[in-house]
N, C-alpha and C. Protein backbone atom coordinates (compact mmCIF):
# COMPACT_ATOMS: atom_id res chain seq x y z
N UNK A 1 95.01 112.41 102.01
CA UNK A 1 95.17 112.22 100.58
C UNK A 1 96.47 112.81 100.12
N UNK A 2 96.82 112.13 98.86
CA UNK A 2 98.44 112.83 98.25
C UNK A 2 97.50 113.30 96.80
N UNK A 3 98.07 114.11 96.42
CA UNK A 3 97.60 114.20 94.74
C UNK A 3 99.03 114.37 94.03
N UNK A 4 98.68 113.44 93.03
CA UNK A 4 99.65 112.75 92.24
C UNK A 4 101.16 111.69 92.61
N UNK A 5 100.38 110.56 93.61
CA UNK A 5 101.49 109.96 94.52
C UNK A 5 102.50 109.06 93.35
N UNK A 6 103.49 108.73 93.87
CA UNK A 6 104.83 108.08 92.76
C UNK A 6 104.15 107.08 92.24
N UNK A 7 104.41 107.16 90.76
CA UNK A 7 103.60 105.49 89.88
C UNK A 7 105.39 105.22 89.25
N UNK A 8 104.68 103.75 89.08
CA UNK A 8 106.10 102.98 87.80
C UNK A 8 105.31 103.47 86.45
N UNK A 9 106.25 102.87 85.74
CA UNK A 9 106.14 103.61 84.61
C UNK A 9 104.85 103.13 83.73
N UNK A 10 104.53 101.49 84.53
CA UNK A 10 103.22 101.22 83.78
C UNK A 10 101.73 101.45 84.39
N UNK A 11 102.24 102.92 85.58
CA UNK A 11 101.10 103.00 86.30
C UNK A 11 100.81 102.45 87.51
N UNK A 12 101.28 101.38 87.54
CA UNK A 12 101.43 101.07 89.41
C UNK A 12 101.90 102.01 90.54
N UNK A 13 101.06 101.85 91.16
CA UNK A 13 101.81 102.96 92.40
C UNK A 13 103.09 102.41 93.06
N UNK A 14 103.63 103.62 93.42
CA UNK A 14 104.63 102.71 94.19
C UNK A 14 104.66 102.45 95.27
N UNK A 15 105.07 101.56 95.76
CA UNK A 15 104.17 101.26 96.93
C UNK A 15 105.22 101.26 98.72
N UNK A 16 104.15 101.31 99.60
CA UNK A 16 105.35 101.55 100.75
C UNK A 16 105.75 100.71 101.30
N UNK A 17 106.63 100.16 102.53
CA UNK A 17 107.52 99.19 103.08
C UNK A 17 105.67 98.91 103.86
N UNK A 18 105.78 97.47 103.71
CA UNK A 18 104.41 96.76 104.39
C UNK A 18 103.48 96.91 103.78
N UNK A 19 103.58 97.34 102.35
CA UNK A 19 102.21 97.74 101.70
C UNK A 19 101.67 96.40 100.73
N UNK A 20 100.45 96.07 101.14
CA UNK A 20 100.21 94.62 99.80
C UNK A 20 99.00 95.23 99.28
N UNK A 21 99.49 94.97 98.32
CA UNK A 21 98.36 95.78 96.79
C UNK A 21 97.27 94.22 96.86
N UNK A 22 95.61 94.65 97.07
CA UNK A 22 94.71 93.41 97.30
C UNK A 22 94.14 93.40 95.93
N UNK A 23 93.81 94.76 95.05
CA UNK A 23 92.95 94.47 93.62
C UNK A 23 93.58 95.79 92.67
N UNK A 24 92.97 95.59 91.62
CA UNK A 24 93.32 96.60 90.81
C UNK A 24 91.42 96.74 90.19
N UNK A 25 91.10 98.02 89.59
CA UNK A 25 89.71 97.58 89.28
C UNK A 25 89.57 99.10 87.98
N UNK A 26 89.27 98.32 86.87
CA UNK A 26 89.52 99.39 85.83
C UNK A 26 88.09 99.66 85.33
N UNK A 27 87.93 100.69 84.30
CA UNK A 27 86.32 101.31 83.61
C UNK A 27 85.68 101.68 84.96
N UNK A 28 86.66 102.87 85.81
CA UNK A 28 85.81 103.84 86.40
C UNK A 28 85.81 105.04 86.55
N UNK A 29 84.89 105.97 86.97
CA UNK A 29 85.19 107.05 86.81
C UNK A 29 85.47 107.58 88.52
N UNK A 30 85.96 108.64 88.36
CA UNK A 30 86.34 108.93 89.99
C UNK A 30 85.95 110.50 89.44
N UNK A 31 85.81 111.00 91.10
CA UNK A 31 85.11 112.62 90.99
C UNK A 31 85.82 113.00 92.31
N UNK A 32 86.64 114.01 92.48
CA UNK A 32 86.78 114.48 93.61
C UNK A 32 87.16 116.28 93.79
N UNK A 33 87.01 117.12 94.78
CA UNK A 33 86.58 118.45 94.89
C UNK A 33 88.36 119.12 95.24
N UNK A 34 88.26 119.97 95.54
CA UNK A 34 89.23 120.82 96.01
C UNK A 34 90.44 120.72 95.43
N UNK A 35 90.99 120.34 94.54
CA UNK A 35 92.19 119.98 93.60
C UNK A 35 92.87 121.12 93.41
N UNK A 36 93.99 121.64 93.94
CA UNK A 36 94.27 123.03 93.62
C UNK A 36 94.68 122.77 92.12
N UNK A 37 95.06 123.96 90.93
CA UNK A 37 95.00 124.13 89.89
C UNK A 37 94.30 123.57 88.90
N UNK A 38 93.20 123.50 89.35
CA UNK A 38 92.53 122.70 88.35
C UNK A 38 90.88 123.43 88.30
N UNK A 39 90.84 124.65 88.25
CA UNK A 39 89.92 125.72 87.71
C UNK A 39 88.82 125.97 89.18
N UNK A 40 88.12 125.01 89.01
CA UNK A 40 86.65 125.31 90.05
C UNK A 40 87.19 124.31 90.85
N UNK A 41 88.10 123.30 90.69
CA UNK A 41 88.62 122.93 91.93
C UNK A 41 88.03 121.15 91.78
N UNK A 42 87.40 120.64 91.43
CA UNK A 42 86.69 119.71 90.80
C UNK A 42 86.87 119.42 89.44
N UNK A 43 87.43 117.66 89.55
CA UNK A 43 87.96 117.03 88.84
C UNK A 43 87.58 115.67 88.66
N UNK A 44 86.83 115.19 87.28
CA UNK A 44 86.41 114.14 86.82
C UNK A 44 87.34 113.16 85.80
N UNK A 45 87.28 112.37 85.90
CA UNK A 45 88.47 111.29 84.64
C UNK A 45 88.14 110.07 85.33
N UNK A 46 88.20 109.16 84.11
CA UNK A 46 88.28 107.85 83.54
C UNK A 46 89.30 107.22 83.92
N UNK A 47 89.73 105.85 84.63
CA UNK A 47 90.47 104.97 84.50
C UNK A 47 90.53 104.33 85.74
N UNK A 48 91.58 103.93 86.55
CA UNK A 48 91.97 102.35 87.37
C UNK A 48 91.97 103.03 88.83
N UNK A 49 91.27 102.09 89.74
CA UNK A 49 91.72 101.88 90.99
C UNK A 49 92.38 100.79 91.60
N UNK A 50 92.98 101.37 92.27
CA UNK A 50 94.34 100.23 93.21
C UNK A 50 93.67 99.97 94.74
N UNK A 51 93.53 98.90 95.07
CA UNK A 51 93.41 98.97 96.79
C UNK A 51 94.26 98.18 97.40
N UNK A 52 94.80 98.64 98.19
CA UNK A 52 95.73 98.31 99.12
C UNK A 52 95.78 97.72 100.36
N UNK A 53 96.25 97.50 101.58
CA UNK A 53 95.92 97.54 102.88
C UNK A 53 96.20 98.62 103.66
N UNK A 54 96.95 99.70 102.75
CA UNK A 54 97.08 100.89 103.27
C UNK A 54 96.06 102.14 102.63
N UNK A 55 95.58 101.96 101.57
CA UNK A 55 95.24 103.28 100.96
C UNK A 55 94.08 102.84 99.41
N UNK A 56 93.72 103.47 98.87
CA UNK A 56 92.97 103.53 97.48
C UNK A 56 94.35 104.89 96.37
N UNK A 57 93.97 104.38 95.47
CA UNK A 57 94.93 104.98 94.37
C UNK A 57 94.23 105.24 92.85
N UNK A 58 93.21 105.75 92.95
CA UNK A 58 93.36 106.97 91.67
C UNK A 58 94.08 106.91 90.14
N UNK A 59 94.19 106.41 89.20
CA UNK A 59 95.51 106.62 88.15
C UNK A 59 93.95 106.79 87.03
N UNK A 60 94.60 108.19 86.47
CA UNK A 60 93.98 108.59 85.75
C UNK A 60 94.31 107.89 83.58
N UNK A 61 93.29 107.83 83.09
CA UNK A 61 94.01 106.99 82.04
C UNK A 61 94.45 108.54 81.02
N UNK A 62 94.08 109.51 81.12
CA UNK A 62 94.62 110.57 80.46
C UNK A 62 94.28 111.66 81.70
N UNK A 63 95.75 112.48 81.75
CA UNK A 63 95.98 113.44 82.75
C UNK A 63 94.47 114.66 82.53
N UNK A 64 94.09 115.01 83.45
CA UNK A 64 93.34 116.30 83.81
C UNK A 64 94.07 117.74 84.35
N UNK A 65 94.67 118.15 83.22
CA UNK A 65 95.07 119.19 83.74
C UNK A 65 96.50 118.77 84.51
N UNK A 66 96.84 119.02 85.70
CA UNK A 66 98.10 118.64 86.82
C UNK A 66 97.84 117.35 87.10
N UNK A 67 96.24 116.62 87.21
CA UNK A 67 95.83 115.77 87.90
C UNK A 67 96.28 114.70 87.26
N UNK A 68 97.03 113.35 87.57
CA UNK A 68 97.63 112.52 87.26
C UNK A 68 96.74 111.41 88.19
N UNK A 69 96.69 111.10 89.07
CA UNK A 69 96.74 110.24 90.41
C UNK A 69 96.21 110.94 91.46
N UNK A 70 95.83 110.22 92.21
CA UNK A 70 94.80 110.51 93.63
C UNK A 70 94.87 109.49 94.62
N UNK A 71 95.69 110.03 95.99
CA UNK A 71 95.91 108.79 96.88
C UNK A 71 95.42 109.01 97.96
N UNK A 72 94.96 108.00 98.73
CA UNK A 72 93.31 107.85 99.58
C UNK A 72 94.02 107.13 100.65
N UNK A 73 94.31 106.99 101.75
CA UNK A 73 94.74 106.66 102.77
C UNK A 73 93.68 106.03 103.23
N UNK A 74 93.58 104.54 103.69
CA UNK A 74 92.42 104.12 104.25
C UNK A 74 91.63 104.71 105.65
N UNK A 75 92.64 105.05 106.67
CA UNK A 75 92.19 105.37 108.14
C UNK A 75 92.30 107.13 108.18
N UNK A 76 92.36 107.43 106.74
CA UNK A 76 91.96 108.91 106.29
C UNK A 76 90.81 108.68 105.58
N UNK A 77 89.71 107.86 105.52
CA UNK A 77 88.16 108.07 104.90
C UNK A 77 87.52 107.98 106.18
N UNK A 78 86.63 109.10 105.22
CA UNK A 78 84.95 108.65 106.31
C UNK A 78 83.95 108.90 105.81
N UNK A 79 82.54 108.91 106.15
CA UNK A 79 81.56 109.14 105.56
C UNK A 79 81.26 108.30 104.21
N UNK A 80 82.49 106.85 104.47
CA UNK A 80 81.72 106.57 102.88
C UNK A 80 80.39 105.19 103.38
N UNK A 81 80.35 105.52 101.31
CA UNK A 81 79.00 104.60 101.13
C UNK A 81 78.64 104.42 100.32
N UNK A 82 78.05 103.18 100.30
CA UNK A 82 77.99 102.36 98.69
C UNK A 82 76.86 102.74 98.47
N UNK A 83 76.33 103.70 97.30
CA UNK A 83 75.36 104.02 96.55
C UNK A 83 74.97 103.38 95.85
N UNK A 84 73.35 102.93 95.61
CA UNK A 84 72.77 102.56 94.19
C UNK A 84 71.35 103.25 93.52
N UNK A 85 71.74 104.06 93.15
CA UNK A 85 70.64 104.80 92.42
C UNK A 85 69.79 103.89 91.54
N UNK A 86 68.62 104.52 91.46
CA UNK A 86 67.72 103.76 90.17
C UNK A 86 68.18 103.96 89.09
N UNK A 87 68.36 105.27 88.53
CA UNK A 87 68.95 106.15 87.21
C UNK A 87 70.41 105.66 86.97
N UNK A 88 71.30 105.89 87.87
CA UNK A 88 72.58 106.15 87.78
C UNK A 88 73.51 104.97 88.10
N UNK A 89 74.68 105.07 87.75
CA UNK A 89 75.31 103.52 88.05
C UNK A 89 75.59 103.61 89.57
N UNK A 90 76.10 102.53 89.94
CA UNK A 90 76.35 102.39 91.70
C UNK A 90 77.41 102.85 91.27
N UNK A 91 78.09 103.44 92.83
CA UNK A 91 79.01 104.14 93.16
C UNK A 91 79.42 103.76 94.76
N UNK A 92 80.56 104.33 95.17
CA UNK A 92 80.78 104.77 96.27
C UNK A 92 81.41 106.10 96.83
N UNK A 93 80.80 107.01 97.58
CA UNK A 93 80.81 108.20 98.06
C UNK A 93 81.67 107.95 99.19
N UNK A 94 82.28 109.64 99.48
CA UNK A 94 82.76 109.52 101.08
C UNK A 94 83.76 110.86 100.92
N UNK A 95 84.72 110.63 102.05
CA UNK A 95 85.10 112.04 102.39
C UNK A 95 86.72 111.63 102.85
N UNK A 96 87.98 112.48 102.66
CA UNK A 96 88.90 111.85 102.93
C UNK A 96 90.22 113.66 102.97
N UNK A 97 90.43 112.87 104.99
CA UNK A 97 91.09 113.90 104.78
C UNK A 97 92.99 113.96 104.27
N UNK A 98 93.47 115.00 104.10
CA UNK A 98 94.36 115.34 103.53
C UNK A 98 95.86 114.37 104.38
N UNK A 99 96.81 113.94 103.66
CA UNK A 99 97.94 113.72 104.92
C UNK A 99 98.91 115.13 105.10
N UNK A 100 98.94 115.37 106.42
CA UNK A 100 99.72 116.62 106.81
C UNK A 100 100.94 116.36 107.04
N UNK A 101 102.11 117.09 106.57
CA UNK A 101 103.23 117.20 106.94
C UNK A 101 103.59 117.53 108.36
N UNK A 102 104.39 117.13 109.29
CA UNK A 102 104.78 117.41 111.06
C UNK A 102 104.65 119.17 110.94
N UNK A 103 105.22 119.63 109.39
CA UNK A 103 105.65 121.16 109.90
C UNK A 103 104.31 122.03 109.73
N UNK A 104 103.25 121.12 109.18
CA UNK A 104 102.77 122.11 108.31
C UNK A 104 101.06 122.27 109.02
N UNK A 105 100.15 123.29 108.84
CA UNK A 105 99.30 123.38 110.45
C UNK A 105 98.03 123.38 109.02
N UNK A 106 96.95 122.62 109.99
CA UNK A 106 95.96 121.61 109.37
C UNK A 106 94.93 122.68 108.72
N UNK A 107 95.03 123.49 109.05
CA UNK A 107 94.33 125.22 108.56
C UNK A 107 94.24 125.62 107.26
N UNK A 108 95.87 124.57 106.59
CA UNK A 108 95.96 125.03 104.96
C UNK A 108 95.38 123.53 103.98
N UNK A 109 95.23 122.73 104.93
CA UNK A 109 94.79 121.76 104.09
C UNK A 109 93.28 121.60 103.92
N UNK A 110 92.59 120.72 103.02
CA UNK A 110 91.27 120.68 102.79
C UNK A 110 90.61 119.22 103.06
N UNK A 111 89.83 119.26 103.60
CA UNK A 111 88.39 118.19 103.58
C UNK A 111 88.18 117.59 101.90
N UNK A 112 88.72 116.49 101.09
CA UNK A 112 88.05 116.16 100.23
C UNK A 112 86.78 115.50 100.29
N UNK A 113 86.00 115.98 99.24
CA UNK A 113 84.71 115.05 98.62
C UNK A 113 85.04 114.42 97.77
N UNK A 114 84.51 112.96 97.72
CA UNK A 114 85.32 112.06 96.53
C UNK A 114 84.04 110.94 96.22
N UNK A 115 84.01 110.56 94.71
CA UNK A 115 82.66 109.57 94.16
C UNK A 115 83.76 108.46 93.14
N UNK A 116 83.71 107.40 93.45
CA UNK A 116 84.15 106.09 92.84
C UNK A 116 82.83 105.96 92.12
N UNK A 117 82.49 105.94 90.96
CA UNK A 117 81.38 105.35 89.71
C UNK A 117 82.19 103.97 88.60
N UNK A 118 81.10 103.39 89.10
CA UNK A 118 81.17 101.98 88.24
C UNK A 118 80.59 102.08 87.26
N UNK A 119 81.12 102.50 86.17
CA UNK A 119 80.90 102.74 84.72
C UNK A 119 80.81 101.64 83.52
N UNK A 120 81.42 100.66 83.81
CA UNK A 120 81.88 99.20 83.28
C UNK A 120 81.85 97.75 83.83
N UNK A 121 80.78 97.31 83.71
CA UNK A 121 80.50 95.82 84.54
C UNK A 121 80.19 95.77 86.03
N UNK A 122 80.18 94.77 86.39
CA UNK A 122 78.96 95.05 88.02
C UNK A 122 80.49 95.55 88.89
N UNK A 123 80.39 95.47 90.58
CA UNK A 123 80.84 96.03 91.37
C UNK A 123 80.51 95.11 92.53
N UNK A 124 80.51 93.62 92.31
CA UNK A 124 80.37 92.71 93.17
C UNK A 124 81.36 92.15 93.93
N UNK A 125 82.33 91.98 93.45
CA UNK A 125 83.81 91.67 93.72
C UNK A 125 84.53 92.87 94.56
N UNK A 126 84.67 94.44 94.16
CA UNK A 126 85.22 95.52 94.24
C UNK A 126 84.62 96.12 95.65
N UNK A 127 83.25 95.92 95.82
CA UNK A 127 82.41 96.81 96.88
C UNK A 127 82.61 95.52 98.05
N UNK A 128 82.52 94.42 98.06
CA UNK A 128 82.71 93.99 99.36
C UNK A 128 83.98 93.43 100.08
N UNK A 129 84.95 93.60 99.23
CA UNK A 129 86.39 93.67 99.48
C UNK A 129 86.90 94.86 100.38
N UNK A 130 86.15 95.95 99.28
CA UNK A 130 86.62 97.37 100.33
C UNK A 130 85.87 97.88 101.12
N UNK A 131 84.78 97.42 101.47
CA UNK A 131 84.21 97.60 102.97
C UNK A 131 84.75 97.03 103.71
N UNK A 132 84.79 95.51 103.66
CA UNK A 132 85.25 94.55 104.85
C UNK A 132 86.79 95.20 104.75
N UNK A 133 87.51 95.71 104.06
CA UNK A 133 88.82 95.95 104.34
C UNK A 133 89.00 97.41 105.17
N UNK A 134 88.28 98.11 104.79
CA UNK A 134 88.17 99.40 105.27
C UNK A 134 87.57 99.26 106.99
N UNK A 135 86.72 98.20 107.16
CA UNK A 135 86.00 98.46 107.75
C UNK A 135 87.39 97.53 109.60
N UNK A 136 88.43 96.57 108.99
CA UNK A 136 88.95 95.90 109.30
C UNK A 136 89.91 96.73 109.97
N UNK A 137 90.43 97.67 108.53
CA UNK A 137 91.66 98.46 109.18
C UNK A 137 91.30 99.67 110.30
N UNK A 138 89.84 99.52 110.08
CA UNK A 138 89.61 100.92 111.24
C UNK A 138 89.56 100.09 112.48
N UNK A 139 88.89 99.25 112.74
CA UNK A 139 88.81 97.94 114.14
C UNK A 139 90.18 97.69 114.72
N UNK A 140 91.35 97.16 113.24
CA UNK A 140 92.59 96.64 114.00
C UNK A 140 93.55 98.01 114.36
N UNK A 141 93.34 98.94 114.06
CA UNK A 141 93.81 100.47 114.34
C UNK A 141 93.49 101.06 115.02
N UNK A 142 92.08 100.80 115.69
CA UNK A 142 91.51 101.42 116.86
C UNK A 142 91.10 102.71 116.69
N UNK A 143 90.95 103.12 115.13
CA UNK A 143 90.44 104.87 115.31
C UNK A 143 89.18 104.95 114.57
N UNK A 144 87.94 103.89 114.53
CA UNK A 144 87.21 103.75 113.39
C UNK A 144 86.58 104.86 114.89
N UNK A 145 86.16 105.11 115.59
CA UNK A 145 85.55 105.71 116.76
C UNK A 145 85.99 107.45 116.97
N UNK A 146 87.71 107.75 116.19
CA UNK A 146 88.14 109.15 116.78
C UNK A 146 87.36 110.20 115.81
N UNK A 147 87.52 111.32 116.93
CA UNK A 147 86.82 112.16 116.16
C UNK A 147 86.97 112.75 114.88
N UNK A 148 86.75 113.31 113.76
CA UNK A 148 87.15 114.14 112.61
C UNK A 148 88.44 114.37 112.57
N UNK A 149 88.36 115.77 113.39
CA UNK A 149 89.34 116.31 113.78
C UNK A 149 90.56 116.01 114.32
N UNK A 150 90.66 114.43 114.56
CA UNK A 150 91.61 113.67 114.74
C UNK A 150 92.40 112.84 113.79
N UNK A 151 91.57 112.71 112.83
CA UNK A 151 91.98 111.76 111.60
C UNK A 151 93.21 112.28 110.69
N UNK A 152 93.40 113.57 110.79
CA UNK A 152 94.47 114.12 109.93
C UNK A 152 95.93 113.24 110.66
N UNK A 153 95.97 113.34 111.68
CA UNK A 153 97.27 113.17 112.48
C UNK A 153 97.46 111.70 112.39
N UNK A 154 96.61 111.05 112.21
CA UNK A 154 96.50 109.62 112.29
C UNK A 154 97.89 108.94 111.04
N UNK A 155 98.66 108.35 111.35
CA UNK A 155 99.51 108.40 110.63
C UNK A 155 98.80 106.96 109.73
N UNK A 156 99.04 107.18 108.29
CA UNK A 156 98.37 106.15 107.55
C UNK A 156 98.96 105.53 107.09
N UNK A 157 100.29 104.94 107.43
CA UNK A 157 101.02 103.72 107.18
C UNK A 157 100.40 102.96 108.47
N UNK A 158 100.18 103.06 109.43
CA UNK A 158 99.50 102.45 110.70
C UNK A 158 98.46 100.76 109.67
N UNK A 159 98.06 101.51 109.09
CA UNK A 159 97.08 100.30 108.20
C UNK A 159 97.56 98.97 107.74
N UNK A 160 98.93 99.37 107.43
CA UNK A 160 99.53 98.22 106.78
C UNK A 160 99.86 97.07 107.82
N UNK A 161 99.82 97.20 109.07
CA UNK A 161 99.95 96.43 109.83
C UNK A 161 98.74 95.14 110.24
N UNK A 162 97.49 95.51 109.58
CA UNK A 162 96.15 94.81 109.12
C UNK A 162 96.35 94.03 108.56
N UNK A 163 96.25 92.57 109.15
CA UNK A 163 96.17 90.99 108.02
C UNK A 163 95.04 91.52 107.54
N UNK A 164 95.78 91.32 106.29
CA UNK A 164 94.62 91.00 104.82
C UNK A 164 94.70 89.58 104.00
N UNK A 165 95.49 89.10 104.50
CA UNK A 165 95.84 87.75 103.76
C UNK A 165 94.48 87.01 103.49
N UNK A 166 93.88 86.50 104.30
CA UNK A 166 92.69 85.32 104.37
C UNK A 166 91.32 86.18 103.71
N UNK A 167 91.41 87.29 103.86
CA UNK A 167 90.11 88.57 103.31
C UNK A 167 90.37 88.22 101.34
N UNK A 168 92.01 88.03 101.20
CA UNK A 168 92.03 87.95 99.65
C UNK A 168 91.75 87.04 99.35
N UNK A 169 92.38 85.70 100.01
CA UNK A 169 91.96 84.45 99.45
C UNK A 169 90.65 83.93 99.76
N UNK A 170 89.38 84.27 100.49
CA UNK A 170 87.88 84.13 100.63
C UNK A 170 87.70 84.79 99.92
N UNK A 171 88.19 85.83 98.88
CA UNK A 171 87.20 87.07 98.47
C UNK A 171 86.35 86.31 97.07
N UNK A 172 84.91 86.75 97.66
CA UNK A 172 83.90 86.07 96.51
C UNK A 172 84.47 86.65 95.24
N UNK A 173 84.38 86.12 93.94
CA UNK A 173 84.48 86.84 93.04
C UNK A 173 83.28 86.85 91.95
N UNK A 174 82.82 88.07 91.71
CA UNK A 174 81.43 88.52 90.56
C UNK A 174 82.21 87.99 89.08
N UNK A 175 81.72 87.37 88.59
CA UNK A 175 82.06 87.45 87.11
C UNK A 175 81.67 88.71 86.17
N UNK A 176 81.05 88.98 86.74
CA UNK A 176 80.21 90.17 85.90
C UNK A 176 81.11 91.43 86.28
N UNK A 177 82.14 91.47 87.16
CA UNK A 177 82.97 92.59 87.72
C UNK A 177 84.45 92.52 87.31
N UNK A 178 84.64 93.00 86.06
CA UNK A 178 86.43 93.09 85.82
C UNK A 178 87.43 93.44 86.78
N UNK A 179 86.87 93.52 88.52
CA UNK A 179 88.24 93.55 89.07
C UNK A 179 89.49 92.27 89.26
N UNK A 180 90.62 92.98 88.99
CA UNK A 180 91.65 91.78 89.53
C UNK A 180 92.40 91.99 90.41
N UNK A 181 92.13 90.59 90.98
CA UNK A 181 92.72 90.35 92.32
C UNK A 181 93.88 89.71 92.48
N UNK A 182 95.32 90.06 93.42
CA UNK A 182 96.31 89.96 92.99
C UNK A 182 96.69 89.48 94.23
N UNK A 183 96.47 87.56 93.76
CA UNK A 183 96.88 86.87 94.37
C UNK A 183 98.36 86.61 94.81
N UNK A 184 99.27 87.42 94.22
CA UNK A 184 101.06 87.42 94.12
C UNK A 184 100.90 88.47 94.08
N UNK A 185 101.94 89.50 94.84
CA UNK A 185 102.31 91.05 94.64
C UNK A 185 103.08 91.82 93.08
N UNK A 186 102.86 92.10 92.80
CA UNK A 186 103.71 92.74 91.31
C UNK A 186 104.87 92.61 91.95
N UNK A 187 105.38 92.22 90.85
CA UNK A 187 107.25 91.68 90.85
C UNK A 187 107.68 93.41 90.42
N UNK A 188 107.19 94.23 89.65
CA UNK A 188 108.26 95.15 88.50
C UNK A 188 108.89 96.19 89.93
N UNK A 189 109.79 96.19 89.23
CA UNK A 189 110.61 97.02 90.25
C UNK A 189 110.37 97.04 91.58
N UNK A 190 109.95 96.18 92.12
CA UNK A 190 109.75 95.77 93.57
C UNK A 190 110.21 95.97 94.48
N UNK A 191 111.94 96.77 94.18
CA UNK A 191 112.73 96.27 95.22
C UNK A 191 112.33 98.11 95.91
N UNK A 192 111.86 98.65 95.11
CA UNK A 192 111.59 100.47 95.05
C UNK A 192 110.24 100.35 96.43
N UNK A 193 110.68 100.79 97.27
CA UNK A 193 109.56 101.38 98.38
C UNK A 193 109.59 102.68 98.82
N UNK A 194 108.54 102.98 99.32
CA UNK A 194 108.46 104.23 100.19
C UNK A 194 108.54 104.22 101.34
N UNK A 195 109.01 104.93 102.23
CA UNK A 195 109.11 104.70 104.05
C UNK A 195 108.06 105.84 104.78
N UNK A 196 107.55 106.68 103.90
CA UNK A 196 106.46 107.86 104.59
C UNK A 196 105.95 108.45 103.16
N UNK A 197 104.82 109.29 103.57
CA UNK A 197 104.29 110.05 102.52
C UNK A 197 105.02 111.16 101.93
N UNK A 198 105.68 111.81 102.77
CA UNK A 198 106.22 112.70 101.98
C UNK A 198 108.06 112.59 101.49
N UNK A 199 108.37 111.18 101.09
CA UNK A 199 109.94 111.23 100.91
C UNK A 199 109.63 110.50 99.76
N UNK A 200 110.65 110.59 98.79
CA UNK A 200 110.78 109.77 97.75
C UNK A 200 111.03 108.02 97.95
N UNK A 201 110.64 107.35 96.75
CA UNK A 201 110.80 105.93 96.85
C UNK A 201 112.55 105.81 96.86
N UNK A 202 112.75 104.40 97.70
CA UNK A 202 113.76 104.35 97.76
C UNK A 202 113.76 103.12 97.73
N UNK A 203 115.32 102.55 97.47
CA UNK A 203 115.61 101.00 97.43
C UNK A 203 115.55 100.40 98.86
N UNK A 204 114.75 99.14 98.85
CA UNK A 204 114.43 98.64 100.87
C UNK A 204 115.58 97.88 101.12
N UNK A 205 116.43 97.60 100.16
CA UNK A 205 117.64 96.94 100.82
C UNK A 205 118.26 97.62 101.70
């Protein structure tokens, strides 16, 4: 995970060299644990998820504290799962570890807990997109099998190398589910990529 990864100015993430943005999916709430500066460490807010072929993206619609954004590396989850309570709205749960810097030793980073809640219209469209995608990039990556303790190192641009093409254009769509699916990549400032997690966006020319 990154906390608070580069957005444009209207909130799009920015995105990395090979990265294709598959949905955007708004009216949810997200929950996730260990957040440094942010009191007990646990942090709730309202607004949009991004899915990618590389990652999930977090954009909060009013900041929490430091908390802006929350970035989810796909072949950095595990343990998730699509919840449906009787009481409570469906969700999806799971666990996602941190991306580590080459210099920096895995001792200081943390294990997140993290809850996607569908707060606003069904989750028909949104939930079987990102299984079959999640479930794709761990198969064509070969680490849906490594242990825990392996997943930090796993470099998570590796994902983007996953056809997603034919997954977008089959994808059923719920009417009852406000996600959108983004059959053309966002044009705005496009030409701006990232080449790793920890360097600034840069021009790909």
């Amino acid at each position: 995970m990154a906390l608070n990864p580069q957005l444009f100015s209207n909130g799009m993430p920015v995105p990395f060299l090979g990265e294709m943005f598959v949905l955007a999916r708004d009216g949810v709430e997200f929950e996730v644990d260990k957040i440094p500066g942010s009191g007990s460490g646990h942090v709730k807010a309202k607004g949009i998820i991004y899915l990618s072929n590389v990652r999930i993206v977090f954009v909060a619609k009013k900041p929490v504290g430091n908390f802006v954004a929350f970035d989810m590396p796909l072949l950095h989850i595990h343990e998730d799962k699509f919840n449906q309570p009787i009481f409570h709205c469906n969700n999806i749960s799971g666990k996602v570890e941190p991306v580590i810097p080459e210099e920096q030793h895995r001792a200081l980073y943390s294990t997140h807990s993290f809850k996607i809640l569908f707060k606003e219209g069904g989750c028909g469209t949104f939930v079987p997109l990102f299984l079959n995608l999640i479930q794709s990039v761990r198969h064509y990556n070969q680490h849906y099998n490594a242990p825990a303790e392996a997943v930090p190192r796993v470099d998570p641009l590796q994902a983007a190398q996953t056809p997603v093409d034919e997954m977008i254009r089959s994808a059923y769509v719920d009417p009852n589910d406000p996600t959108r699916i983004f059959l053309q990549q966002p044009t705005s400032e496009s030409q701006l990529r990232r080449r790793t997690y920890h360097q600034p966006a840069e021009n790909a020319y």
